[in-house]
C-alpha atoms as a PDB file:
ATOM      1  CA  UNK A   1       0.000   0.000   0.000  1.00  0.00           C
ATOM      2  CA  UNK A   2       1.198   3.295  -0.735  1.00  0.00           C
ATOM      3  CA  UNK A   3       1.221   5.975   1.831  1.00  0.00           C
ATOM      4  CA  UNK A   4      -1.084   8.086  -0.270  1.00  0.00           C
ATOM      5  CA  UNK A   5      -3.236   5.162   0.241  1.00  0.00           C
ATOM      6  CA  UNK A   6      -2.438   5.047   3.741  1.00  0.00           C
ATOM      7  CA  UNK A   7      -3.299   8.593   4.291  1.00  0.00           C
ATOM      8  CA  UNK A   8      -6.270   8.733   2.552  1.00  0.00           C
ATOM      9  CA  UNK A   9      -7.825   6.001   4.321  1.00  0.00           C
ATOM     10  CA  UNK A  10      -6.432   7.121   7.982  1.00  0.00           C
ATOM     11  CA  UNK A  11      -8.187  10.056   6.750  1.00  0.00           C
ATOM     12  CA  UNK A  12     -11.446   7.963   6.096  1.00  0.00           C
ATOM     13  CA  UNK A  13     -11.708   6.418   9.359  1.00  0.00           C
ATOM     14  CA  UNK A  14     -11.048   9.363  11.188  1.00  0.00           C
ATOM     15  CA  UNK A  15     -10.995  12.713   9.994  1.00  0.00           C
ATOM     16  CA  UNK A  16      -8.676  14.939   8.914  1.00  0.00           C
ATOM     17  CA  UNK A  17      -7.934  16.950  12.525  1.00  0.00           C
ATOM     18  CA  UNK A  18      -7.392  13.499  13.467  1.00  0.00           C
ATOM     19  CA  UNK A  19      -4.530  12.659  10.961  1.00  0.00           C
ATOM     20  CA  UNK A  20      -3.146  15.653  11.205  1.00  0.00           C
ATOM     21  CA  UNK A  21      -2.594  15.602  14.729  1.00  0.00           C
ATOM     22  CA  UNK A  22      -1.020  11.895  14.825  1.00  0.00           C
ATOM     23  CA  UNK A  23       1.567  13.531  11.608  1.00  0.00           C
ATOM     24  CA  UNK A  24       2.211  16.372  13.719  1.00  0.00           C
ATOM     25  CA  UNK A  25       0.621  18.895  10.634  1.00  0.00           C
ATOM     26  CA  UNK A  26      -2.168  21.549   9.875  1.00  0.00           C
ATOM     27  CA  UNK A  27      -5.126  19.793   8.908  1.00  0.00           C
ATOM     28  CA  UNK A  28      -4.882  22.192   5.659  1.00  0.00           C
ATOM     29  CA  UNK A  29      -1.738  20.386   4.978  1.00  0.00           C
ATOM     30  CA  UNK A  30      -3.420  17.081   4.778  1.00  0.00           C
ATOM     31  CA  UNK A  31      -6.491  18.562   3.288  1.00  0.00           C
ATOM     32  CA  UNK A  32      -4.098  19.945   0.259  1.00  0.00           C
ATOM     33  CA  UNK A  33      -2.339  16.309  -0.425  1.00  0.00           C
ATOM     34  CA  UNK A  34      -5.419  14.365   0.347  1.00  0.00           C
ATOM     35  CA  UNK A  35      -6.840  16.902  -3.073  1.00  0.00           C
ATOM     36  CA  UNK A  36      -2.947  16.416  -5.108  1.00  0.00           C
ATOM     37  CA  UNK A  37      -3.037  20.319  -4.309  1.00  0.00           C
ATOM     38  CA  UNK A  38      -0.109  20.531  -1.775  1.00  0.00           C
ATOM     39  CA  UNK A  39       2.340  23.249  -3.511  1.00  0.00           C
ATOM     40  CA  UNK A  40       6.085  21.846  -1.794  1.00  0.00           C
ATOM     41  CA  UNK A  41       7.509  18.431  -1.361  1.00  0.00           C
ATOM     42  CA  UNK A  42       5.476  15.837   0.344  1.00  0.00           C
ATOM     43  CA  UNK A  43       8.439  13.651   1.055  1.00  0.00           C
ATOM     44  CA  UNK A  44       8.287  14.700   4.732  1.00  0.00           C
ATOM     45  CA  UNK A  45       4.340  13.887   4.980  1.00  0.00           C
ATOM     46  CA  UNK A  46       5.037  10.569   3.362  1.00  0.00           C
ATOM     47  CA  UNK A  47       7.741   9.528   5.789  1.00  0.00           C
ATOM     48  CA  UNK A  48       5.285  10.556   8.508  1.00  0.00           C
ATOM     49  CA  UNK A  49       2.436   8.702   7.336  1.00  0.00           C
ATOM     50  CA  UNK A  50       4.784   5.520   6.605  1.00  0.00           C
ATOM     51  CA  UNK A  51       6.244   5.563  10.189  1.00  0.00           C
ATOM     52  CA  UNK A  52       2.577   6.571  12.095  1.00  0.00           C
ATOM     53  CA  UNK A  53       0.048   4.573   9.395  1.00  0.00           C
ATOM     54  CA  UNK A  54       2.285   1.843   7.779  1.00  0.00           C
ATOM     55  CA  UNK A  55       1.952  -1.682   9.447  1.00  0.00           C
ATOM     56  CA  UNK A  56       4.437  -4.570   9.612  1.00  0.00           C
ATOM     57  CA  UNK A  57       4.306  -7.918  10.872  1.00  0.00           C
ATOM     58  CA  UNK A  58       7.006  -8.209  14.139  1.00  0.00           C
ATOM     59  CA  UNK A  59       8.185 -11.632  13.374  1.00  0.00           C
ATOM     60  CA  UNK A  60       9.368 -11.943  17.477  1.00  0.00           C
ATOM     61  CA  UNK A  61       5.655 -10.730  18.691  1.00  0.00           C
ATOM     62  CA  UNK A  62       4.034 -12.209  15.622  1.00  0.00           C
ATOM     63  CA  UNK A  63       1.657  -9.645  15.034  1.00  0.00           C
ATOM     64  CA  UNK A  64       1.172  -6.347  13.565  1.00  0.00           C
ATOM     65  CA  UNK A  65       2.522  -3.074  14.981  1.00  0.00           C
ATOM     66  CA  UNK A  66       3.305   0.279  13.505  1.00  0.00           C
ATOM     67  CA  UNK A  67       6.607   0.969  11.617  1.00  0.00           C
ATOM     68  CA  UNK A  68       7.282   3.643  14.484  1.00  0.00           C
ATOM     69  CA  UNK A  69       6.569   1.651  16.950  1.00  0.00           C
ATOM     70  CA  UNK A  70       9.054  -1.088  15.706  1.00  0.00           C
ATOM     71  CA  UNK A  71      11.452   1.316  15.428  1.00  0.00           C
ATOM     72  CA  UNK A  72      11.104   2.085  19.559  1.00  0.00           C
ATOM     73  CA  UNK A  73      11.886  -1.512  19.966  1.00  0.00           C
ATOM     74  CA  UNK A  74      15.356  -1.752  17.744  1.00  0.00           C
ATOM     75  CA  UNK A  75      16.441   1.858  18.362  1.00  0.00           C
ATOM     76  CA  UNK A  76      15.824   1.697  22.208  1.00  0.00           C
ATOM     77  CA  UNK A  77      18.142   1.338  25.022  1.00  0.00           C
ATOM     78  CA  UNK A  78      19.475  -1.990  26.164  1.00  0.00           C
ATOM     79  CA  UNK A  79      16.769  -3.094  28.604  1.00  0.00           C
ATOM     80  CA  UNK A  80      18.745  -5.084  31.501  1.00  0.00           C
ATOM     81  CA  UNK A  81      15.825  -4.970  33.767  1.00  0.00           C
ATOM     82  CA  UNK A  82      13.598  -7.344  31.850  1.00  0.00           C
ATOM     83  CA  UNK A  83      14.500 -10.978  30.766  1.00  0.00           C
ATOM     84  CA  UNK A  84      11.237 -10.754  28.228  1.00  0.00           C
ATOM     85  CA  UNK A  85      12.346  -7.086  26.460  1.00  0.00           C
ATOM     86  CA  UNK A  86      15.884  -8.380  26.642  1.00  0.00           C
ATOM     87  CA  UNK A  87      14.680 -11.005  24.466  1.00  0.00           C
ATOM     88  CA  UNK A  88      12.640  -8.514  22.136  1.00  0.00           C
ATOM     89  CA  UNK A  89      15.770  -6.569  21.944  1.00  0.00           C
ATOM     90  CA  UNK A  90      17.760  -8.917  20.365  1.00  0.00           C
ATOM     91  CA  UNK A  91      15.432 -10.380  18.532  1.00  0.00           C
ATOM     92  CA  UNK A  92      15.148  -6.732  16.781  1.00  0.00           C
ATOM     93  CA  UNK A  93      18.641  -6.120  16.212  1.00  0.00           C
ATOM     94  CA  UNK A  94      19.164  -8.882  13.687  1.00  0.00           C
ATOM     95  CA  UNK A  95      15.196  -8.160  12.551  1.00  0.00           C
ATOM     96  CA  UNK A  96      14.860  -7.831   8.596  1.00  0.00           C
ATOM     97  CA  UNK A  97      12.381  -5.369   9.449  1.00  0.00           C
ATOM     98  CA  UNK A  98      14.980  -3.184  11.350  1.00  0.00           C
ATOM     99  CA  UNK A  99      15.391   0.220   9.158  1.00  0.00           C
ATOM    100  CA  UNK A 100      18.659   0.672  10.592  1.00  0.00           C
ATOM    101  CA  UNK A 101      19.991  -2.568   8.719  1.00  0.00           C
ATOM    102  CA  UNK A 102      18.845  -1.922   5.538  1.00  0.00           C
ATOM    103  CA  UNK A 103      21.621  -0.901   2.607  1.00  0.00           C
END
């Protein structure tokens, strides 16, 4: 799925306030992509929409999360006060879907 896909239908099971307040934008800002209207880049938008909107499968949890949220778990600190997150931990460092690894 694209993230214009992605933000379009974050935009149609919320709203548009909604959206723009998980990106961190004006909700003109997503009302001008949503419409192919935006005047500048949209790389920016599209990273944000990726990271808050895009899903991935964690193979260590085995279900879905959110790309940012994956990236808490491999770009954390070393947690030495829990045998379970140490275990997450590692399991995310050597992760194909870890961003960090990627060429």
């Amino acid at each position: 799925m694209s993230w214009m896909e992605l933000l379009i239908s974050a935009v149609a099971a919320t709203n548009k306030a909604k959206v723009a307040s998980d990106l961190g934008v004006s909700r003109t800002a997503i009302s001008l992509v949503v419409s192919g209207k935006y005047p500048a880049k949209t790389d920016k938008i599209a990273t944000k929409v990726i990271e808050t909107y895009g899903r991935v499968t964690c193979p260590h949890l085995r279900v879905e999360i959110s790309l940012s949220e994956c990236k808490t778990y491999h770009t954390g600190q070393v947690p030495t006060s829990s045998p379970r997150a140490m275990k997450h931990w590692r399991a995310c460092q050597t992760c194909p879907n870890n961003q960090a690894r990627r060429p």
